[in-house]
Protein backbone atom coordinates (compact mmCIF):
# COMPACT_ATOMS: atom_id res chain seq x y z
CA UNK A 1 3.33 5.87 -27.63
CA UNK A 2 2.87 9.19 -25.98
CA UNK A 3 2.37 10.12 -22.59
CA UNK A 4 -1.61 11.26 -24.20
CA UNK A 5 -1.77 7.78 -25.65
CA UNK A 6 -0.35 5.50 -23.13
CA UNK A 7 -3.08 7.66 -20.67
CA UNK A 8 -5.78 7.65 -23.00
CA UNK A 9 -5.18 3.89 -23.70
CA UNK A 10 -4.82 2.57 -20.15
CA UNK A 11 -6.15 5.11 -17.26
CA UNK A 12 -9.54 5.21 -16.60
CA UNK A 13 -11.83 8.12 -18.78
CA UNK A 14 -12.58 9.58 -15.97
CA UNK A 15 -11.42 13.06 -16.85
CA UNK A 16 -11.29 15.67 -19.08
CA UNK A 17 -7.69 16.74 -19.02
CA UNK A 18 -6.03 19.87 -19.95
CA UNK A 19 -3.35 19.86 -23.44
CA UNK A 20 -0.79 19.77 -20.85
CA UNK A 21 1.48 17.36 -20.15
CA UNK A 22 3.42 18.75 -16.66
CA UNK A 23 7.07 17.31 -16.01
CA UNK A 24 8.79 19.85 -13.44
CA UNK A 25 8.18 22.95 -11.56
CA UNK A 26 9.03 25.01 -8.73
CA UNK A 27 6.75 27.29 -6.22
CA UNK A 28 3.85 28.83 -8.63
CA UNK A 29 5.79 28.41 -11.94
CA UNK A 30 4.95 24.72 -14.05
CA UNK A 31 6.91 23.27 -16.64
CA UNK A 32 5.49 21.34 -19.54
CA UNK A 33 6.50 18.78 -21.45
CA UNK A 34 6.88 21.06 -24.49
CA UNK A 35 9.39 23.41 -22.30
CA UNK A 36 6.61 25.88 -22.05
CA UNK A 37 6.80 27.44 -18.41
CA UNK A 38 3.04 27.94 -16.87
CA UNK A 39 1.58 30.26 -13.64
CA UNK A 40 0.05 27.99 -11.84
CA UNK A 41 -3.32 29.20 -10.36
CA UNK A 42 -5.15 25.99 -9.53
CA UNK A 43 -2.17 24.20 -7.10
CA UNK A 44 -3.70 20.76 -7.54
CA UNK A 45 -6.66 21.61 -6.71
CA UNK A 46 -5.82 23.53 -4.05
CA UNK A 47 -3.69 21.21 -2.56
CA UNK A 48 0.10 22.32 -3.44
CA UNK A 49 -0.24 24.71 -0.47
CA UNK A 50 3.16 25.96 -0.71
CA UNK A 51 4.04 25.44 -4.57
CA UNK A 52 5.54 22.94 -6.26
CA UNK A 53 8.84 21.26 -4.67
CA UNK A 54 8.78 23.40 -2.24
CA UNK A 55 12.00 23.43 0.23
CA UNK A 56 10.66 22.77 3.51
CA UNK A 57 7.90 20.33 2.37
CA UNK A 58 10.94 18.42 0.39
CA UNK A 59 12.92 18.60 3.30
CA UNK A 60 10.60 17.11 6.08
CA UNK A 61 9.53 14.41 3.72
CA UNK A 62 12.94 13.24 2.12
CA UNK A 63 14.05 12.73 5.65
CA UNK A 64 11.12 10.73 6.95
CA UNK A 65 11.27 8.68 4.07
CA UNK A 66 15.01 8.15 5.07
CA UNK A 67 13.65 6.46 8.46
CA UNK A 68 10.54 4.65 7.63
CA UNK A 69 7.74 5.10 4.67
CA UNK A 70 5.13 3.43 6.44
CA UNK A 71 3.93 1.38 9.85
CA UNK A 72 0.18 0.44 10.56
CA UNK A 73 -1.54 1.89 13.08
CA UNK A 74 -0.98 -1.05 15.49
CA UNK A 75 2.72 0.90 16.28
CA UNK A 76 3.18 4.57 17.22
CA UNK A 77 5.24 7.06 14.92
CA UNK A 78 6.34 10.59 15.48
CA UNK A 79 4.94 12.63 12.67
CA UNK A 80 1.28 11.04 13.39
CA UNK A 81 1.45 12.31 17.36
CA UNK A 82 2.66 15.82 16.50
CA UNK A 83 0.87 16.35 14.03
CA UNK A 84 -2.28 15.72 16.25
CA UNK A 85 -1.05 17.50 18.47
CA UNK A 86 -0.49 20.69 16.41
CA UNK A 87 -3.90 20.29 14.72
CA UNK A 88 -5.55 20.44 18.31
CA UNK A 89 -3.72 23.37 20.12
CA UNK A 90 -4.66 25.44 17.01
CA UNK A 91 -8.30 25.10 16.19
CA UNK A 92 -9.30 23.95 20.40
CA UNK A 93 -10.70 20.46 19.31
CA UNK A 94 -9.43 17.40 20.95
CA UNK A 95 -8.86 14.25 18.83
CA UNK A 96 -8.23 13.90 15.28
CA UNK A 97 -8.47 10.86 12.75
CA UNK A 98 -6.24 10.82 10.01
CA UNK A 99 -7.55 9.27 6.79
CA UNK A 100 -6.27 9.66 3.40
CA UNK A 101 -8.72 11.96 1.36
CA UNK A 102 -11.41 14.35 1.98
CA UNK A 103 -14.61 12.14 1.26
CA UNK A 104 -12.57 9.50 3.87
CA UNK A 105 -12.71 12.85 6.32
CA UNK A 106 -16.15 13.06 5.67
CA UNK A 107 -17.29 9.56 5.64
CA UNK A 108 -15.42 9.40 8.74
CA UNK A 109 -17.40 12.26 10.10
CA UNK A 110 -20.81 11.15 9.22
CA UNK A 111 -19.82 7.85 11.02
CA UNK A 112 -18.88 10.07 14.55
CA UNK A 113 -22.11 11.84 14.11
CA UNK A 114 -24.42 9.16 13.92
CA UNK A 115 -22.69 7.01 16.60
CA UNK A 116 -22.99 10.16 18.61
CA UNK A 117 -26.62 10.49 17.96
CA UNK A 118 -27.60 6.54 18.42
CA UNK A 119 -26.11 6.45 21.27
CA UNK A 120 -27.88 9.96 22.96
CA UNK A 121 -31.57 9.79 20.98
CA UNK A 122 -31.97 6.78 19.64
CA UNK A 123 -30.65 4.77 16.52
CA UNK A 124 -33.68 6.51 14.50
CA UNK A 125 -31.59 9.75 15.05
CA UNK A 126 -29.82 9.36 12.04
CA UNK A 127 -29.96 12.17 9.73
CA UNK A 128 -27.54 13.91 8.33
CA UNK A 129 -28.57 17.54 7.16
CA UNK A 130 -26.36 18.92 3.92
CA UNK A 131 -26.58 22.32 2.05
CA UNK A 132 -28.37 22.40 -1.32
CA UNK A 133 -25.16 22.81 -3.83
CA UNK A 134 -22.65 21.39 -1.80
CA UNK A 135 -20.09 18.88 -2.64
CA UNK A 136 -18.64 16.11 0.00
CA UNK A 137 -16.92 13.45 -1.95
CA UNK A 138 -17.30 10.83 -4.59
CA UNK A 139 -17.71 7.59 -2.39
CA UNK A 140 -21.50 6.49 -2.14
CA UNK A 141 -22.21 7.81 0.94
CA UNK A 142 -20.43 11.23 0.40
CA UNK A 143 -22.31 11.77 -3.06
CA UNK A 144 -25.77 11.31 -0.98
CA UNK A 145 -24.42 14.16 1.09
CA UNK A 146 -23.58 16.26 -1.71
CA UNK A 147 -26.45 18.25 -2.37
CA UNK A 148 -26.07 17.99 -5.94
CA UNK A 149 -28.76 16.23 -8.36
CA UNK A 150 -26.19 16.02 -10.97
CA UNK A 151 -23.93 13.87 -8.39
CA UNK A 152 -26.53 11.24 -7.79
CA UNK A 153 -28.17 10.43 -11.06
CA UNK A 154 -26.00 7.46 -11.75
CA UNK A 155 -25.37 5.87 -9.03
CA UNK A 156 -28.85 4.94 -7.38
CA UNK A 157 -29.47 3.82 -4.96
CA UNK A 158 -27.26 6.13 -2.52
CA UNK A 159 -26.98 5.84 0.82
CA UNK A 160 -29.96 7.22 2.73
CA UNK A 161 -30.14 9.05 5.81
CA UNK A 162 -29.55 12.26 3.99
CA UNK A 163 -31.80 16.02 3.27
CA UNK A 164 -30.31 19.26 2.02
CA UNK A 165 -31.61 22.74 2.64
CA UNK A 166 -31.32 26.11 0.52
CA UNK A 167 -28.71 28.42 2.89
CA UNK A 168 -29.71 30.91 0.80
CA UNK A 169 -33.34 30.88 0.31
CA UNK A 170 -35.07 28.77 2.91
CA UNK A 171 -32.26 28.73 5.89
CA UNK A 172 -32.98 28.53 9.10
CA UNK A 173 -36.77 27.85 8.39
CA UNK A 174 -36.38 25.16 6.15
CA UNK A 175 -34.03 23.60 8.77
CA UNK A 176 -36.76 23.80 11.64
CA UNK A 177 -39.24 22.52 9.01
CA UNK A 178 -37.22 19.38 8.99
CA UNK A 179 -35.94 18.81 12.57
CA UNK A 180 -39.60 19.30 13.36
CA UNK A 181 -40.64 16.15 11.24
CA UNK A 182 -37.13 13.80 11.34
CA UNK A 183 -34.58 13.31 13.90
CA UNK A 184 -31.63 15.26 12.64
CA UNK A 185 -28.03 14.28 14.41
CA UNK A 186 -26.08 16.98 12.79
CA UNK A 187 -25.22 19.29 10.07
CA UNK A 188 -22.81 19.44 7.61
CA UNK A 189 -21.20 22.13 5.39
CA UNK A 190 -19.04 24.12 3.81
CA UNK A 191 -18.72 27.93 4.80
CA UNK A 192 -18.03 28.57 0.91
CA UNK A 193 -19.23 26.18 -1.42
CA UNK A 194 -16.53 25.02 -4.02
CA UNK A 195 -17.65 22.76 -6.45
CA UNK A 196 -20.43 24.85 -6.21
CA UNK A 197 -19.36 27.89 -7.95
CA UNK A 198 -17.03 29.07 -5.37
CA UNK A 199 -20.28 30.51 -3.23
CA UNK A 200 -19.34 32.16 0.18
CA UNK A 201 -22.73 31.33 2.61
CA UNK A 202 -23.77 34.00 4.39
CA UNK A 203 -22.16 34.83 8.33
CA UNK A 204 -25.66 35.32 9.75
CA UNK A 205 -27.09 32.52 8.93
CA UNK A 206 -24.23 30.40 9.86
CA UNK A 207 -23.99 31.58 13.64
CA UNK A 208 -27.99 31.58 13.61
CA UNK A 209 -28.05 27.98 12.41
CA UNK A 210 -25.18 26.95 15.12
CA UNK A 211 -27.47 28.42 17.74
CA UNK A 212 -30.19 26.86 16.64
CA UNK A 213 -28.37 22.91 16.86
CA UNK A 214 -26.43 24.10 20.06
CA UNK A 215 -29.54 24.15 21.61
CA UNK A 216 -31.00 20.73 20.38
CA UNK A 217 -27.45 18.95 20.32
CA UNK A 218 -26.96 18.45 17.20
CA UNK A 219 -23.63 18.33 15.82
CA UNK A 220 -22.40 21.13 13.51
CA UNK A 221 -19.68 19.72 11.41
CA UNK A 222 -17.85 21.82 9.08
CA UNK A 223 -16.11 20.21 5.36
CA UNK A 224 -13.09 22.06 5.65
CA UNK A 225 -11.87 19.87 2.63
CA UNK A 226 -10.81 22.77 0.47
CA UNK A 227 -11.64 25.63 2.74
CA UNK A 228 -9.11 24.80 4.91
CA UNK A 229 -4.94 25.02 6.34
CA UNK A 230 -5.03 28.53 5.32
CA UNK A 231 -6.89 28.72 1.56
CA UNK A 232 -9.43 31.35 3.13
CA UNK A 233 -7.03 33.62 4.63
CA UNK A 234 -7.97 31.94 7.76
CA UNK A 235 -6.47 28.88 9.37
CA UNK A 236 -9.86 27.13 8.83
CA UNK A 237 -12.68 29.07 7.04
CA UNK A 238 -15.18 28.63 10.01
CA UNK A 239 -12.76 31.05 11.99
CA UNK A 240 -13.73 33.75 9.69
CA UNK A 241 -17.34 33.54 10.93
CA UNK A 242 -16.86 33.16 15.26
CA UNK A 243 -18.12 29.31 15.21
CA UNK A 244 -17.69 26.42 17.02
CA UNK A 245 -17.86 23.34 15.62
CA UNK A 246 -17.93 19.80 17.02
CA UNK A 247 -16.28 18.24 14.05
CA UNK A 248 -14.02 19.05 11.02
CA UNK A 249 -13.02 17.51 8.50
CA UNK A 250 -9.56 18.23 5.79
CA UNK A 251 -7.71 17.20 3.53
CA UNK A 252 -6.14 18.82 0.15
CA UNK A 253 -3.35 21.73 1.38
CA UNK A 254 -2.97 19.59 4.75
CA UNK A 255 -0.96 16.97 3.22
CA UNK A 256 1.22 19.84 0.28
CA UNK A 257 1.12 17.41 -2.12
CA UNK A 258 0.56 13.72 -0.29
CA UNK A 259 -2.78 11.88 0.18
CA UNK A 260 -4.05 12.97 3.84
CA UNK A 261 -6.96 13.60 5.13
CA UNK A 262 -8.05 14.74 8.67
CA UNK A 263 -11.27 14.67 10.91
CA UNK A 264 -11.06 16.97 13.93
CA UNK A 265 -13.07 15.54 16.85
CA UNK A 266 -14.58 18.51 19.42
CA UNK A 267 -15.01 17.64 22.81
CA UNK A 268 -18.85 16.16 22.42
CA UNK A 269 -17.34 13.67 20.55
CA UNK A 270 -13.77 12.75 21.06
CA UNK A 271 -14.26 9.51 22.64
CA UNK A 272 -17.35 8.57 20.23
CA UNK A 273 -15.28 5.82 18.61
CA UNK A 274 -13.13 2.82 20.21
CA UNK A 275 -10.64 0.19 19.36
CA UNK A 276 -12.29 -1.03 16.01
CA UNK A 277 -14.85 0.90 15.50
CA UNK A 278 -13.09 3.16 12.54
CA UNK A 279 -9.87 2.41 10.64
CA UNK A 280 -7.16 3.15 7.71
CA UNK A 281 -4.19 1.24 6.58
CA UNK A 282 -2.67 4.79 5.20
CA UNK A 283 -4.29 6.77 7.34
CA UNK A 284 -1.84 8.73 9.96
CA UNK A 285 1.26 7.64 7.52
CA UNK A 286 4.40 9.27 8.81
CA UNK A 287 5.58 10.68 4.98
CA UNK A 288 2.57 12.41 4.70
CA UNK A 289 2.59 13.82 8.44
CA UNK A 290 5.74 15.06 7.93
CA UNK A 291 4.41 17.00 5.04
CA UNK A 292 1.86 17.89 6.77
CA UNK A 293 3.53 19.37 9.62
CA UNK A 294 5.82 21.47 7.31
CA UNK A 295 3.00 23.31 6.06
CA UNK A 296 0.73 23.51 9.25
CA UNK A 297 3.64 25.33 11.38
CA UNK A 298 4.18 27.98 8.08
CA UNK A 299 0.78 29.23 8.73
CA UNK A 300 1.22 31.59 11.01
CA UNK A 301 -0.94 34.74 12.00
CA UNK A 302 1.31 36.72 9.52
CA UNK A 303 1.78 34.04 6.82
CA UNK A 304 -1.93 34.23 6.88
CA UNK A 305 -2.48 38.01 7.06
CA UNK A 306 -0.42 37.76 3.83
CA UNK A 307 -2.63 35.53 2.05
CA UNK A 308 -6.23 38.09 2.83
CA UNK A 309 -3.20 40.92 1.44
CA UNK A 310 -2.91 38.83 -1.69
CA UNK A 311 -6.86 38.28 -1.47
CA UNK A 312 -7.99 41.76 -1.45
CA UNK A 313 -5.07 42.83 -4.57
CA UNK A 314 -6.21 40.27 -6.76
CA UNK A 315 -10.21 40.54 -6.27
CA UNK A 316 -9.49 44.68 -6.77
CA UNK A 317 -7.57 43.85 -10.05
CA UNK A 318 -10.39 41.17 -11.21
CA UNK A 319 -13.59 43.14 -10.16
CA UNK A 320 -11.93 45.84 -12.20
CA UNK A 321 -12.10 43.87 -15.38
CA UNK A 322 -15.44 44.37 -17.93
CA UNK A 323 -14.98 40.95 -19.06
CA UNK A 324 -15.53 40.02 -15.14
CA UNK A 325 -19.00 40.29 -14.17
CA UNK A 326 -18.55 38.97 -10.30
CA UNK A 327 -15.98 37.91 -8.13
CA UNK A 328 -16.55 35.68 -5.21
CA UNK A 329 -14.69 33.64 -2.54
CA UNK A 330 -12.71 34.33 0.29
CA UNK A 331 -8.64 34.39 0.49
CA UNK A 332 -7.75 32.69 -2.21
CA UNK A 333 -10.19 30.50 -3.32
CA UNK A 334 -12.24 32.61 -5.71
CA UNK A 335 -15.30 32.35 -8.11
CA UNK A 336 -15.33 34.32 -11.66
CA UNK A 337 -17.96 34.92 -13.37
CA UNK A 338 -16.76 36.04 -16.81
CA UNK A 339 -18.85 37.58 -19.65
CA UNK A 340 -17.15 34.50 -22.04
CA UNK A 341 -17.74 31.00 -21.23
CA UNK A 342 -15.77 29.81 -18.70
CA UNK A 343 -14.19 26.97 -20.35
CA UNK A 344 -12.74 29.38 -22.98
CA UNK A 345 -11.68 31.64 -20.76
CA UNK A 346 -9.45 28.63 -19.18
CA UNK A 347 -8.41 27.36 -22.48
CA UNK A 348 -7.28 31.04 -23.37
CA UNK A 349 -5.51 31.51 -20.28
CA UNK A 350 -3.40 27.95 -21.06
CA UNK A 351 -2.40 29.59 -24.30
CA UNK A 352 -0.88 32.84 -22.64
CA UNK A 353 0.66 30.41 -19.92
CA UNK A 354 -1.35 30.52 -16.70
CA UNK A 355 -3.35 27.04 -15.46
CA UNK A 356 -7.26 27.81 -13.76
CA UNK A 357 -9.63 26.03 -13.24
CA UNK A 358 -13.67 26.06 -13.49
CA UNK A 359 -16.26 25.13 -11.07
CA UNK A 360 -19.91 25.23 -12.44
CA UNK A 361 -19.94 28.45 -14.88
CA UNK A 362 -17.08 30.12 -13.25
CA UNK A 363 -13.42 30.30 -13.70
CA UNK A 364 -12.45 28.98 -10.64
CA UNK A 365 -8.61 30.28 -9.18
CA UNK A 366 -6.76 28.54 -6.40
CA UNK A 367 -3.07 29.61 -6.56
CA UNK A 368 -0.38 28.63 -3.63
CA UNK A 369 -0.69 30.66 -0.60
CA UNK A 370 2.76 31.83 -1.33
CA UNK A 371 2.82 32.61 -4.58
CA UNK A 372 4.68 36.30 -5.31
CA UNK A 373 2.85 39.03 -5.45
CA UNK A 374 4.93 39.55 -9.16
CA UNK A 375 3.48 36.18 -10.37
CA UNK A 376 0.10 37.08 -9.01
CA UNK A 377 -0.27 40.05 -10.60
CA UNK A 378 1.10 38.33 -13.86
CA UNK A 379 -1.22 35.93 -14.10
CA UNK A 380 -4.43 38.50 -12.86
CA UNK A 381 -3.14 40.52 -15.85
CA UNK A 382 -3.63 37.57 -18.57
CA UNK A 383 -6.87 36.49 -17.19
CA UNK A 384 -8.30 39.61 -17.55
CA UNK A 385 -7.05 40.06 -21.51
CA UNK A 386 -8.61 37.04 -21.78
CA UNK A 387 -12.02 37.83 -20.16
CA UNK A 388 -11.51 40.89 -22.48
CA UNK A 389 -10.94 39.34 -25.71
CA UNK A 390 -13.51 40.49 -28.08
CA UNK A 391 -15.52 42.99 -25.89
């Protein structure tokens, strides 16, 4: 059987995979099966920070595996303190809990806030305040966060405990409106929505909504899922807009590659859990930390004044295109919307050798942070004759 058939046979149909079957790479540049080399704009979801098999990632995580794969949390470990440490001196907060995925992050957030909130207002204070068109995860309680329709339809009942609000329409008054009538412990969101469509929220009402919970202590908690380490052109994406948040939760370009997740505790609530109150068998594992801290100390103020560099040269070369209608986004994680159909724009773009992705009705790009400005501009060049095609 073939790799197709032995996946189509046994693995879950959970997905709608590409015609490509990926055995080896290296930085930006994929191989398939078939010997056909790829430019690789999607990094894993935006999670191959630093390319594929990249030297320093391979490095710090061949040589932790060369000591020990794995403890539980009842022992200390090297790579789990430093990397703590590292995520706290950079962003201000003060304790982080490592998990293994982004909706862990978030679940693991939620849980801080509403402990936080029972234990200052009440255990009616409960609430948990989401943007309309977000995305949060795929466990139950994550998807009733996600302020998505199309997310909860087949999996009622969801958690409750959950409203969303329009950012873009209603905003701050729609979020009065509902403090006003239910007990709202905090706030959670993305500064650009990516499942979304790739849709930056606006600066103004971000700061003006921060005031607003600052004032009535609730938490603002940011999903910095795949925002974040650097994707934005910032070190986290709420840094482009002055905030403060209490909590934050990561995962995807963290780990390069491994499963890792991250929720950022700000001082409010850094001692809101104790012994037993939260957990993770792979949570904190010292492969993945190692990983982790090979990409965290690479992103730098110039590493990521290279990334908004590669930003602004790649939107000007997009926006440029007729077959582009809009571009959207921030460093690069960015939105098209293309005159064709997204999903034959992708499939075009597979057949001239360069890997996107969609999200909603866009074409959706998320290349390393490092990828060469020669590959960039490679791959800008063939998505554009293929938003082009036929106009």
């Amino acid at each position: 059987m073939s790799i197709k058939q032995l996946d189509d046979a046994y693995v879950a149909s959970t997905y709608r995979r590409f015609p490509v079957e990926i055995v080896s790479g290296k930085g930006s540049v994929l191989t398939g099966a078939d010997g056909r080399e790829y430019i690789d704009m999607g990094s894993g979801i935006g999670v191959t920070a630093f390319g594929v098999a990249d030297d320093a990632w391979q490095a710090a995580v061949t040589a932790q595996l060369s000591r020990v794969q794995h403890t539980s949390n009842l022992y200390y470990t090297e790579p789990c303190a430093r990397l703590a440490q590292m995520l706290c001196e950079r962003t201000g907060m003060k304790k982080v809990f490592f998990s293994n995925s982004g909706a862990e992050a978030n679940e693991c957030a939620i849980k801080a806030a509403r402990k936080y909130a029972s234990e200052r207002k009440g255990t009616d204070c409960a609430t948990v305040v989401t943007f309309k068109n977000s995305f949060h995860g795929r466990t139950l309680t994550t998807l009733a966060a996600t302020g998505q329709d199309s997310f909860h339809r087949l999996y009622q009942p969801l958690t409750p405990g959950f409203c969303h609000i329009d950012p873009h329409a209603g905003g701050i008054y729609e979020l009065e409106a509902l403090c006003a009538r239910t007990p709202v412990a905090a706030v959670l969101f993305e500064c650009v929505q990516g499942e979304g469509g790739v849709v930056p929220v606006d600066g103004g009402f971000l700061r003006e909504m921060a005031a607003f919970c600052k004032e009535r202590d609730i938490l603002i908690m940011v999903d910095e899922v795949q925002t974040g380490n650097g994707r934005t052109g910032a070190l986290y994406s709420y840094m482009n807009f002055g905030l403060t948040p209490d909590v934050v939760s990561t995962a995807k370009g963290l780990g390069g590659g491994l499963p890792l997740g991250a929720t950022l505790l700000g001082e409010k609530v850094e001692d809101v859990f104790a012994p037993g109150d939260h957990g993770s068998t792979f949570g904190g594992n010292p492969v993945c930390c190692a990983g982790a801290i090979s990409v965290l100390e690479r992103l730098d103020d110039a590493f990521l004044a290279a990334v908004r560099q590669k930003s602004r040269r790649l939107c000007e070369r997009l926006a440029a295109s007729k077959g582009i209608e809009s571009v959207t986004g921030l460093g690069l994680m960015l939105g098209l919307k293309t005159v064709r159909p997204a999903a034959d724009v992708v499939a075009g773009c597979i057949e001239k050798g360069v890997l996107c992705l969609t999200a909603k009705d866009k074409v959706r790009l998320l290349p390393a942070l490092n990828i060469p400005d020669d590959l960039l501009m490679q791959a800008a060049d063939t998505i554009v004759s293929v938003c082009e095609e036929g106009l």
